[in-house]
C-alpha atoms as a PDB file:
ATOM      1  CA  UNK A   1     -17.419   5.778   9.846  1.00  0.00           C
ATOM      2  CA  UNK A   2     -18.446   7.559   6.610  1.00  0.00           C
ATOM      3  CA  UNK A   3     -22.008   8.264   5.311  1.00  0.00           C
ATOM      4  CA  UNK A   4     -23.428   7.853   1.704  1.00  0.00           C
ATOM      5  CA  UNK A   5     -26.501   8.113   1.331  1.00  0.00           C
ATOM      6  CA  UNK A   6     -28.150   7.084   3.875  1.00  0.00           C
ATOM      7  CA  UNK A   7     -25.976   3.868   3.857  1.00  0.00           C
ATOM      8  CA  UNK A   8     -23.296   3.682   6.700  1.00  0.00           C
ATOM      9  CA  UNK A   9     -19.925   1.775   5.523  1.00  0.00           C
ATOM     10  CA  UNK A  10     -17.250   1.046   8.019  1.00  0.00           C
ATOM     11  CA  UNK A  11     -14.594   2.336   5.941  1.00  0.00           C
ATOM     12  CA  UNK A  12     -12.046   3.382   9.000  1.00  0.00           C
ATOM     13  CA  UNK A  13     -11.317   3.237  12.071  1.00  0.00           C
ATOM     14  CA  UNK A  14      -9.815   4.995  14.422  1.00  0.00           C
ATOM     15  CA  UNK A  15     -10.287   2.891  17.658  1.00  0.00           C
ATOM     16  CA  UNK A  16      -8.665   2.923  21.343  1.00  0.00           C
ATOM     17  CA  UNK A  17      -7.796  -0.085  23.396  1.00  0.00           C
ATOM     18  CA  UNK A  18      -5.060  -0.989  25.808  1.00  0.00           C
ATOM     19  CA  UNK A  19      -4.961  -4.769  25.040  1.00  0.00           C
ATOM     20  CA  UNK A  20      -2.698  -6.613  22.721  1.00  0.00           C
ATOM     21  CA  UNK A  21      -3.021  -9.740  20.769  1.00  0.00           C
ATOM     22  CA  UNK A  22      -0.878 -12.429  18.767  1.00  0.00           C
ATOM     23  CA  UNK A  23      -0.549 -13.147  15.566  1.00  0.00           C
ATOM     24  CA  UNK A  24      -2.170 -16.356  16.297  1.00  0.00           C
ATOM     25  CA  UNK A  25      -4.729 -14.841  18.217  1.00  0.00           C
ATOM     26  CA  UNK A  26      -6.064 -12.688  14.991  1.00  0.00           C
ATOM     27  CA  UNK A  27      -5.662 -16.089  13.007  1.00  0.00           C
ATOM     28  CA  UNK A  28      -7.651 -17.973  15.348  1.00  0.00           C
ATOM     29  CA  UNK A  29     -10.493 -15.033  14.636  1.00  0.00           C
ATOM     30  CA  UNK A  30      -9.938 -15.098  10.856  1.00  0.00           C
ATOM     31  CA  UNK A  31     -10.171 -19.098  10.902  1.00  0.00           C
ATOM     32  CA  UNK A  32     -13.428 -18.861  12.456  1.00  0.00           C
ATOM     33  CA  UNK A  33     -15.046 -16.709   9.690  1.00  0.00           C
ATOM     34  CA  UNK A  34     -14.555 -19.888   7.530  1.00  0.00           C
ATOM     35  CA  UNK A  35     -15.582 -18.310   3.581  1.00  0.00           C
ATOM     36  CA  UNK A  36     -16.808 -14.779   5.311  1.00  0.00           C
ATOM     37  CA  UNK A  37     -13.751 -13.469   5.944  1.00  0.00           C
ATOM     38  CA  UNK A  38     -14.166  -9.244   6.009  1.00  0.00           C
ATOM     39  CA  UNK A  39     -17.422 -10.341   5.537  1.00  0.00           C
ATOM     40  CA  UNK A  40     -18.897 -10.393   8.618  1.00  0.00           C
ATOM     41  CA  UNK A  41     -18.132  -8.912  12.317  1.00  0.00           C
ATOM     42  CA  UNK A  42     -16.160  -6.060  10.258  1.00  0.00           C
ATOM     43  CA  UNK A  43     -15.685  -4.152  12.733  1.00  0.00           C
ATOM     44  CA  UNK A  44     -14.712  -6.641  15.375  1.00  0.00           C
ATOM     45  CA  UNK A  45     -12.134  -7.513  12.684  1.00  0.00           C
ATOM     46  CA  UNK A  46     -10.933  -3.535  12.824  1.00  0.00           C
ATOM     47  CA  UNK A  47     -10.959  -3.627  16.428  1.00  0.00           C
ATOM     48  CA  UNK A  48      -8.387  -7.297  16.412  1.00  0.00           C
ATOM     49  CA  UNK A  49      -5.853  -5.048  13.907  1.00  0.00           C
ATOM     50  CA  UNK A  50      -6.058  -2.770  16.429  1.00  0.00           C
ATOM     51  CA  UNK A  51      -4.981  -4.950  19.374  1.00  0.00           C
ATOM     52  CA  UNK A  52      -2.629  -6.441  17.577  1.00  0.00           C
ATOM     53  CA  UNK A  53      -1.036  -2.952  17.197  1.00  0.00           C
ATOM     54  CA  UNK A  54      -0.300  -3.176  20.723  1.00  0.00           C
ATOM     55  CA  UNK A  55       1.296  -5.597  20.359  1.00  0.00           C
ATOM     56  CA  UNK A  56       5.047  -4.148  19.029  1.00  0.00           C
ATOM     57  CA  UNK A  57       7.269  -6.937  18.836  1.00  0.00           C
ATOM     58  CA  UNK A  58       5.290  -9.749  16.670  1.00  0.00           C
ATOM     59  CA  UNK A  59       5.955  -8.576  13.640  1.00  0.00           C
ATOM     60  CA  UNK A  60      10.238  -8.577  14.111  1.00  0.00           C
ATOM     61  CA  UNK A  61       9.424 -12.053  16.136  1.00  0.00           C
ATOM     62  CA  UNK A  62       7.915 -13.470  12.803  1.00  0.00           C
ATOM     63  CA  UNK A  63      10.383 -12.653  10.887  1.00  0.00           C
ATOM     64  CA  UNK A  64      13.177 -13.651  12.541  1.00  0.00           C
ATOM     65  CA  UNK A  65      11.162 -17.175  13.030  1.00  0.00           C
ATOM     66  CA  UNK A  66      10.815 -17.138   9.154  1.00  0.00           C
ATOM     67  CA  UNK A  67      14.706 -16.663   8.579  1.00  0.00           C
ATOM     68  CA  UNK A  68      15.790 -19.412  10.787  1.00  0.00           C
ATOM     69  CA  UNK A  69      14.445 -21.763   7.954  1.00  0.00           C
ATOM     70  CA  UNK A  70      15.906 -19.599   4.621  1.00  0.00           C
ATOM     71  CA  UNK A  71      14.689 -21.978   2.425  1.00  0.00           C
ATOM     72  CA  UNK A  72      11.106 -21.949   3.338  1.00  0.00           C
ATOM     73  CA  UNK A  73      11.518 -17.945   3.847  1.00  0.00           C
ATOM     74  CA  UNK A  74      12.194 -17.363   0.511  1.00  0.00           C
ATOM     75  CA  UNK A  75       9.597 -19.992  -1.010  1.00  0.00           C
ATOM     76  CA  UNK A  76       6.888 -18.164   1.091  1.00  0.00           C
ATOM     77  CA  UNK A  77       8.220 -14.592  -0.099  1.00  0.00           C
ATOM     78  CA  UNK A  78       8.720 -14.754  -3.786  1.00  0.00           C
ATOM     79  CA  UNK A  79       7.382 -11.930  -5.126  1.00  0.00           C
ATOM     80  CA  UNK A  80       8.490  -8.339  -4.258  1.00  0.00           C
ATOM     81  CA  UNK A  81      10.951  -6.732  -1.407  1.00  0.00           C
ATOM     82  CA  UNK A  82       8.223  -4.612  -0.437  1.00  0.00           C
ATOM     83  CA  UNK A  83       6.138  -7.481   1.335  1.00  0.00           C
ATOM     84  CA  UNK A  84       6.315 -10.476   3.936  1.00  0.00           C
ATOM     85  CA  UNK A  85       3.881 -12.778   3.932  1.00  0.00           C
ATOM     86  CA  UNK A  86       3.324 -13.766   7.668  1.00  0.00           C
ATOM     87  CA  UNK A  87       0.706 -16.331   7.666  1.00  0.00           C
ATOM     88  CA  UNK A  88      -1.716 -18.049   4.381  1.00  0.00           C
ATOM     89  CA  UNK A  89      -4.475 -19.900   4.915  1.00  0.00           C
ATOM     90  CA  UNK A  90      -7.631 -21.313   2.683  1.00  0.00           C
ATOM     91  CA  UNK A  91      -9.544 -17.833   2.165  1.00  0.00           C
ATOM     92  CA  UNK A  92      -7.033 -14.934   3.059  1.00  0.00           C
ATOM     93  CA  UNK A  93      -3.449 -14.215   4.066  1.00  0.00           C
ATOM     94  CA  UNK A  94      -1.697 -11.790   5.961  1.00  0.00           C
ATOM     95  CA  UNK A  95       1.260  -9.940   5.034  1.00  0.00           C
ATOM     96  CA  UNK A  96       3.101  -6.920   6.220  1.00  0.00           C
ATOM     97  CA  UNK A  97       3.767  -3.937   3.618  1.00  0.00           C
ATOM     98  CA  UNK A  98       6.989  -1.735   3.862  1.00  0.00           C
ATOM     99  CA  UNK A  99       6.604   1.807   2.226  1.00  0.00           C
ATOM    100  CA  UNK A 100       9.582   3.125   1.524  1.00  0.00           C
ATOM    101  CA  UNK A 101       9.782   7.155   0.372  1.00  0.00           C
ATOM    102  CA  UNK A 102      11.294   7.275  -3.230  1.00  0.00           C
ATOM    103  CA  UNK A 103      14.960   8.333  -3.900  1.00  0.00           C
ATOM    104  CA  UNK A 104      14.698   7.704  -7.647  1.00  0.00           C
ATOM    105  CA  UNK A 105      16.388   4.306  -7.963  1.00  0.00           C
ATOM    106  CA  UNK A 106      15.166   1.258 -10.451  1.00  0.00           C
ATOM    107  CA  UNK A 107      12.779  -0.863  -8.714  1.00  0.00           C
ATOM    108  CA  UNK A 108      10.031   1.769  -7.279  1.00  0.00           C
ATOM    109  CA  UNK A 109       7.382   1.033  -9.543  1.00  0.00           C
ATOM    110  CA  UNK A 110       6.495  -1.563  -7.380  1.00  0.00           C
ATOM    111  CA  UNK A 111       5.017   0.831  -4.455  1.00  0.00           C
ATOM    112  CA  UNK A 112       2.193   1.677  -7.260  1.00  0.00           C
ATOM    113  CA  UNK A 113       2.457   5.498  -5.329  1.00  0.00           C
ATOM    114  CA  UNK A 114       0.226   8.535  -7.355  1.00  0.00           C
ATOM    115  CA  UNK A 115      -0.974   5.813  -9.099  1.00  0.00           C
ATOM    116  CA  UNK A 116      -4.963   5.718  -8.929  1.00  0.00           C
ATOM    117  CA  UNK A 117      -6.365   1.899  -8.981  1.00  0.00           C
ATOM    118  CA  UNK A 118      -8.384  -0.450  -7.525  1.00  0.00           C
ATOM    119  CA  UNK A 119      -8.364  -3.677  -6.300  1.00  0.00           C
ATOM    120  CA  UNK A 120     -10.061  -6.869  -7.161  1.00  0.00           C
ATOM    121  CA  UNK A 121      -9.433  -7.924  -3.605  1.00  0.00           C
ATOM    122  CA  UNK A 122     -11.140  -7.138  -0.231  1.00  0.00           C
ATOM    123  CA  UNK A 123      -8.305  -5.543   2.043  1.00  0.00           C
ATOM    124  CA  UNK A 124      -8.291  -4.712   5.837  1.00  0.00           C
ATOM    125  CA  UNK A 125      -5.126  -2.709   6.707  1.00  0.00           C
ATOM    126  CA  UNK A 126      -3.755  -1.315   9.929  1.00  0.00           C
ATOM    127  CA  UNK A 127      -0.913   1.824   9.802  1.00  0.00           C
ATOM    128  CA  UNK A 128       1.823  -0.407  12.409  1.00  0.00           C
ATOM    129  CA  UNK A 129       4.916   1.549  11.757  1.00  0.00           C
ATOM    130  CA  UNK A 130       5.849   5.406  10.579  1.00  0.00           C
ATOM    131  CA  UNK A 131       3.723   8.047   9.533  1.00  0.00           C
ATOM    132  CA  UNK A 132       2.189   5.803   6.692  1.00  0.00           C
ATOM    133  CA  UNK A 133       1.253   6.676   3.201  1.00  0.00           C
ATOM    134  CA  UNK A 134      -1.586   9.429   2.396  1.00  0.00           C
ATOM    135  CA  UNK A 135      -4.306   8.561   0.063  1.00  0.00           C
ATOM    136  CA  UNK A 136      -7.326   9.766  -1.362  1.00  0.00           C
ATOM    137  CA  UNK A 137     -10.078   7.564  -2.643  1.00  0.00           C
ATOM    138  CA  UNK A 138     -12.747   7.375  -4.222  1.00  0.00           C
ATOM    139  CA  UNK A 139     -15.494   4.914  -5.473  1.00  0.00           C
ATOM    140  CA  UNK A 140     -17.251   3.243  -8.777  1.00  0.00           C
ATOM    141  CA  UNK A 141     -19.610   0.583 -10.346  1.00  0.00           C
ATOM    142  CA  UNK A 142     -17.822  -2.055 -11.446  1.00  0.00           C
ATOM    143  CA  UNK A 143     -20.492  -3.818 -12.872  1.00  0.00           C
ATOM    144  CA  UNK A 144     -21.444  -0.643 -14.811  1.00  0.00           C
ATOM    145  CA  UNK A 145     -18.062  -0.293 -16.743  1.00  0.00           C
ATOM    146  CA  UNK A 146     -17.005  -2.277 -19.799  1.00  0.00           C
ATOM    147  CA  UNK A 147     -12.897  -2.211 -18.847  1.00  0.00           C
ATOM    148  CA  UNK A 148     -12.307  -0.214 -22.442  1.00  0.00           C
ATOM    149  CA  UNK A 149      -8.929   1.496 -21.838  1.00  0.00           C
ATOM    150  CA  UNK A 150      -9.892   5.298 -22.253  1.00  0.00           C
ATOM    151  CA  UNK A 151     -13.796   4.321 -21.147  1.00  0.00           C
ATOM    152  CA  UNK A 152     -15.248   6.766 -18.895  1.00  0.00           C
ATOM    153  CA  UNK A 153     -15.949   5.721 -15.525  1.00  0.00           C
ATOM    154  CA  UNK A 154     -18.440   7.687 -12.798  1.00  0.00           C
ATOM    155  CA  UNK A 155     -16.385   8.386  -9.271  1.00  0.00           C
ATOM    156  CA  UNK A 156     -17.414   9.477  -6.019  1.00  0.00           C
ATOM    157  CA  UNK A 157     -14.743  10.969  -4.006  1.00  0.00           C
ATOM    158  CA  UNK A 158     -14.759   9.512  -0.567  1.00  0.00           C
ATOM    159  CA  UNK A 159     -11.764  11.326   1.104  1.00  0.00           C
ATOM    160  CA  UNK A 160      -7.989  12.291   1.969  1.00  0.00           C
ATOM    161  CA  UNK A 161      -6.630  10.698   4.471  1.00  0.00           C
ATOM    162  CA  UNK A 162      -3.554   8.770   6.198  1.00  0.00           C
ATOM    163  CA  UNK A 163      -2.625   4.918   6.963  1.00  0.00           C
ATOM    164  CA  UNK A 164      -1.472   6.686  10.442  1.00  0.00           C
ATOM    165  CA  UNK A 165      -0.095   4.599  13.290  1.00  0.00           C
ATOM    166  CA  UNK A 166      -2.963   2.272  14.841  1.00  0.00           C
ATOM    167  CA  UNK A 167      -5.559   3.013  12.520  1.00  0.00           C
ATOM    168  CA  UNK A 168      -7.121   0.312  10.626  1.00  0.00           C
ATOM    169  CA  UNK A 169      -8.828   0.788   6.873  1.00  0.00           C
ATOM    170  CA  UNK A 170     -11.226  -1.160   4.505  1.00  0.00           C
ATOM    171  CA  UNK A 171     -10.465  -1.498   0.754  1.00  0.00           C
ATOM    172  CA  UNK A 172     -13.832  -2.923  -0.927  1.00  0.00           C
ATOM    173  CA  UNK A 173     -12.716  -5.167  -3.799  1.00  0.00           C
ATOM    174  CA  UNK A 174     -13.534  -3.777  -7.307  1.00  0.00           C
ATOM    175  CA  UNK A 175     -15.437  -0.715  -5.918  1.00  0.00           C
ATOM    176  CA  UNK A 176     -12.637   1.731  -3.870  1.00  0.00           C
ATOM    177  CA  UNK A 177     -10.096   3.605  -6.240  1.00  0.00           C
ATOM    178  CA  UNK A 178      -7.025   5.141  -4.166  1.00  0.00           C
ATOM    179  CA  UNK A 179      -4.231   6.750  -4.947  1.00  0.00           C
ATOM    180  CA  UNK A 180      -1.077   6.630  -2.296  1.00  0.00           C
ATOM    181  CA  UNK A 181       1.632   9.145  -1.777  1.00  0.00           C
ATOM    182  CA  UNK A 182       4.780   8.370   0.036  1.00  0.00           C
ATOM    183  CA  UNK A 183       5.191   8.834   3.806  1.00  0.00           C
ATOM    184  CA  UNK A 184       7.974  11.156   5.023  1.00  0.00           C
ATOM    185  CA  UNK A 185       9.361   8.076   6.479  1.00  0.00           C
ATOM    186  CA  UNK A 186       9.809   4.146   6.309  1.00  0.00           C
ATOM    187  CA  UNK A 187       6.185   3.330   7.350  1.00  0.00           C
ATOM    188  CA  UNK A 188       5.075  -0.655   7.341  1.00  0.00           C
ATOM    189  CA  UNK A 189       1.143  -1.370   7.351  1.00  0.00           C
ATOM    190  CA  UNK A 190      -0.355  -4.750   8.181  1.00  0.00           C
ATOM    191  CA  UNK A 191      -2.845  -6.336   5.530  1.00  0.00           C
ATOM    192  CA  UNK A 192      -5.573  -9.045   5.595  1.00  0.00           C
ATOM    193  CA  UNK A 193      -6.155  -9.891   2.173  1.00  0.00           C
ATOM    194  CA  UNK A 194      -9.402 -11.851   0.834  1.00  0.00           C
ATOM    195  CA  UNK A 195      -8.641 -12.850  -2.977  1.00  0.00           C
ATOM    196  CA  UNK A 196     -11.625 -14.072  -4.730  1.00  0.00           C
ATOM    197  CA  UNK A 197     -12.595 -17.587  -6.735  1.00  0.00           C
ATOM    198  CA  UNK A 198     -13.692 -15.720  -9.565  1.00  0.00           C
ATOM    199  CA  UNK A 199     -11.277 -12.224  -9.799  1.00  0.00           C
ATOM    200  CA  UNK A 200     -12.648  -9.520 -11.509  1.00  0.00           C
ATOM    201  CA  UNK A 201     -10.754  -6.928 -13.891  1.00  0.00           C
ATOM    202  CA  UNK A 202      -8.482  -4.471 -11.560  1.00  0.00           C
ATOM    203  CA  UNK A 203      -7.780  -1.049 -13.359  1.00  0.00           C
ATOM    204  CA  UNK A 204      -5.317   1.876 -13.026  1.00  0.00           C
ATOM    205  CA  UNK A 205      -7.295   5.489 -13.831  1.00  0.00           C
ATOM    206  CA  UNK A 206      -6.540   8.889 -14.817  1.00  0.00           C
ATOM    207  CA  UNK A 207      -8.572  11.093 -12.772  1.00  0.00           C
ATOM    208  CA  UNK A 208      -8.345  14.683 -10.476  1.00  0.00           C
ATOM    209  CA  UNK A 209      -8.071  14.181  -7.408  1.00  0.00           C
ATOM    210  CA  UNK A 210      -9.995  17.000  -6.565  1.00  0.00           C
ATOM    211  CA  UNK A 211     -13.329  16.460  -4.068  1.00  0.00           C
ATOM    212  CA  UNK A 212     -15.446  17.805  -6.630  1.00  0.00           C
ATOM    213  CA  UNK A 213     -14.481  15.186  -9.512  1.00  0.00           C
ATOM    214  CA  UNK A 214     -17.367  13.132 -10.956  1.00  0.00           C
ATOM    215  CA  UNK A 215     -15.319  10.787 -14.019  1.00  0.00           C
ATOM    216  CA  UNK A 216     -12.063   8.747 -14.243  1.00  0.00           C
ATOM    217  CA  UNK A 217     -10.472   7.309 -17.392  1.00  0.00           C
ATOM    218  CA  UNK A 218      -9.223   3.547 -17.052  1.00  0.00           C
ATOM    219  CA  UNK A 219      -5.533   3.947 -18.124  1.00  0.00           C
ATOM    220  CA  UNK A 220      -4.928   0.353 -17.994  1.00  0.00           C
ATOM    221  CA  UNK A 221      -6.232  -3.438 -17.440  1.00  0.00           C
ATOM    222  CA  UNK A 222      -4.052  -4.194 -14.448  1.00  0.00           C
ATOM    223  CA  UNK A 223      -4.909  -8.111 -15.253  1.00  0.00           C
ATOM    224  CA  UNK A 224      -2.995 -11.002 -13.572  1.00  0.00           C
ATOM    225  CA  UNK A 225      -2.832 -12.738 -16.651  1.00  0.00           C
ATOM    226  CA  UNK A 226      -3.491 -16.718 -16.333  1.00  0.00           C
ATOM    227  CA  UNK A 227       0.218 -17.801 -17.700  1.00  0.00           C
ATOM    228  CA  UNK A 228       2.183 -15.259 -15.031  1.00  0.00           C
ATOM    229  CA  UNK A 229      -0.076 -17.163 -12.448  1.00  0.00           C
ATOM    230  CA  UNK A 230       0.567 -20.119 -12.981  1.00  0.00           C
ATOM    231  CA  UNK A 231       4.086 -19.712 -13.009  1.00  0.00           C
ATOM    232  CA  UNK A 232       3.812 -18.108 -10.039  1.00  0.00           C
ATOM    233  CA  UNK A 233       2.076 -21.580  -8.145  1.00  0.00           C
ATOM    234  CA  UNK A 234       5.015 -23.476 -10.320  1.00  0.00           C
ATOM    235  CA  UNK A 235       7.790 -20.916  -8.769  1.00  0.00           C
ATOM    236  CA  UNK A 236       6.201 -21.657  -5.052  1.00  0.00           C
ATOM    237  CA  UNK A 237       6.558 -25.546  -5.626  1.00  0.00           C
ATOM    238  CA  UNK A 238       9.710 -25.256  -6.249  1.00  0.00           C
ATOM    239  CA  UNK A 239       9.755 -26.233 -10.331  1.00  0.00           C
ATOM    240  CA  UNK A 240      13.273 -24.703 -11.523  1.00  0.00           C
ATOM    241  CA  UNK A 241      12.556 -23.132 -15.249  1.00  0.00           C
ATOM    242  CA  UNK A 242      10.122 -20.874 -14.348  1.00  0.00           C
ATOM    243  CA  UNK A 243      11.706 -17.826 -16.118  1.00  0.00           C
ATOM    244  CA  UNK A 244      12.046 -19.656 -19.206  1.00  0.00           C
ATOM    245  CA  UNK A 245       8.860 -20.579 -19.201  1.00  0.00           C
ATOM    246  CA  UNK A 246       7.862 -17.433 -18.450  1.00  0.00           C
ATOM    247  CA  UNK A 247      10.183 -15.645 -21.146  1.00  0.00           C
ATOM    248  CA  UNK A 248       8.590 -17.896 -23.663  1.00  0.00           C
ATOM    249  CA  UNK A 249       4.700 -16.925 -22.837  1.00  0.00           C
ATOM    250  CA  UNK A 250       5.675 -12.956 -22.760  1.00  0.00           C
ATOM    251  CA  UNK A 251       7.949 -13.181 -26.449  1.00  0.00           C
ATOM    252  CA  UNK A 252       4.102 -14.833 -27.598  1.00  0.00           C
ATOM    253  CA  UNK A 253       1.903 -12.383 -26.050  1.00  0.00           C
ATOM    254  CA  UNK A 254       0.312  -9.496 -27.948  1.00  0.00           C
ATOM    255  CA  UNK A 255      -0.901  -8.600 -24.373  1.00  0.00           C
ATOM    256  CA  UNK A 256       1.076  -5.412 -23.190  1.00  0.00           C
ATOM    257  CA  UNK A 257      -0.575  -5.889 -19.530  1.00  0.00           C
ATOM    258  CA  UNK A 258       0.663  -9.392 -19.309  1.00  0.00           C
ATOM    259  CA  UNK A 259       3.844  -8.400 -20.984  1.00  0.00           C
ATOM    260  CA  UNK A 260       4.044  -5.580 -18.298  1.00  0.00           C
ATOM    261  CA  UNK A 261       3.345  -8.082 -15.474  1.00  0.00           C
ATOM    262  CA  UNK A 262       5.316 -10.837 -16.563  1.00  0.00           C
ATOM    263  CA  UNK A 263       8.516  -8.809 -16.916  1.00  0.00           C
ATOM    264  CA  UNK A 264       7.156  -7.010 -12.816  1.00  0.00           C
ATOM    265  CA  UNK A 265       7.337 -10.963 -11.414  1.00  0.00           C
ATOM    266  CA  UNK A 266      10.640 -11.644 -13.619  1.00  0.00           C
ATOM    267  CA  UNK A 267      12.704  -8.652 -11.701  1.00  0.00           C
ATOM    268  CA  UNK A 268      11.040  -9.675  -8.438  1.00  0.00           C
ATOM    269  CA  UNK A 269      12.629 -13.120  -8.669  1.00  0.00           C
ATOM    270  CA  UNK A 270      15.647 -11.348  -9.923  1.00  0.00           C
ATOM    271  CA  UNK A 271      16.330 -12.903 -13.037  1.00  0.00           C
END
């Protein structure tokens, strides 16, 4: 638990318990929050991730389940190596995360490490495997910020800490900023993600990461642009000329960020 304030936000957890759950088990919970998923019973939420720590072999079971079909793994898991999806439903999905420490090789961009951003999601994670990534965070008001690049934006450093083995975290959509650094070793964490109807602008910063920092710079407009969405709903019903489609809205945008993402989705279908 962490202070500010005077207000008390459950922000993470570091919980004991000796039962496991299912997969299905935490979906059967997450169904029955209907639209207030992460919204409400939080911390029973943390405490689920937690059981379902114990349980070790669900996550390799999945998988393997997944393969047996190829076709519908790889319609289900289109977008990076770095994540399975493991179960989608009408207000959040669940996917598992690998962190990988860097060797230097083309492709790495993708783990967003020493990169300070935020997300326009809500996101409950849970450390399953390795020593997980480090990160320090802060916060901001979103609604107070314009989304210039170069604006100045007012932080409040929260902490340092780890994605360690059976703890469980809360990102707040469009009000955390956190910056990860590679774990020693192959580390996977375990995400419920809550996207939003309306999604609000997601930013990358320049800021020190010292405790005593007050302002961040927005580097960039991390924007899912509308085009490089849709393709991506076209790519997961199966339409064939997605790149070319794709190809064609990136040679007519003036918009580095979409350019950026575009070309990100094009080398995570590999072509």
């Amino acid at each position: 638990m962490v202070t500010f304030e005077g207000d008390t936000l459950a922000y993470s957890w570091d919980l004991d318990s000796e039962e496991s759950i299912s997969l299905d088990e935490l979906i059967e919970f997450l169904d029955g929050q209907g639209e207030n998923v992460l919204n409400d019973n939080l911390e029973f939420a943390a405490m689920m991730m937690r059981k379902l720590y114990n349980n070790r072999t669900f996550l390799s079971e999945t998988i393997l389940r997944q393969l047996a079909d190829e076709r519908r793994f790889d319609s289900i898991n289109p977008y990076t190596p770095q994540v399975f999806m493991l179960h989608r439903a009408d207000h959040y999905f669940i996917r598992a995360a690998i962190w990988i420490p860097p060797t230097g090789i083309t492709g790495e961009e993708i783990f967003f490490y020493e990169d300070p951003h935020d997300h326009n999601f809500a996101l409950l994670t849970l450390g399953y495997e390795g020593p997980g990534y480090e990160t320090v965070l802060f916060e901001y008001d979103h609604q107070s910020v314009i989304g210039d690049v170069g604006e100045q934006v007012e932080v409040r450093f929260l902490e340092r800490t780890r994605l360690s083995r059976g703890r469980v975290m809360f990102y707040r959509d469009s009000q955390d900023i956190h910056v990860q650094f590679p774990s020693e070793n192959f580390s996977i964490s375990i995400n419920v993600v809550v996207p939003k109807m309306q999604m609000s602008r997601q930013y990358s910063f320049d800021l020190d990461l010292s405790p005593q920092t007050t302002c961040a710079t927005i580097r960039e407009n991390l924007i899912f642009h509308t085009p490089t969405i849709i393709s991506r709903f076209a790519h997961d019903l199966g339409v064939s000329n997605v790149p070319e489609i794709l190809r064609g809205h990136v040679a007519a945008s003036a918009d580095q960020s979409a350019q950026r993402i575009a070309d990100e989705f094009l080398r995570a279908l590999e072509v």
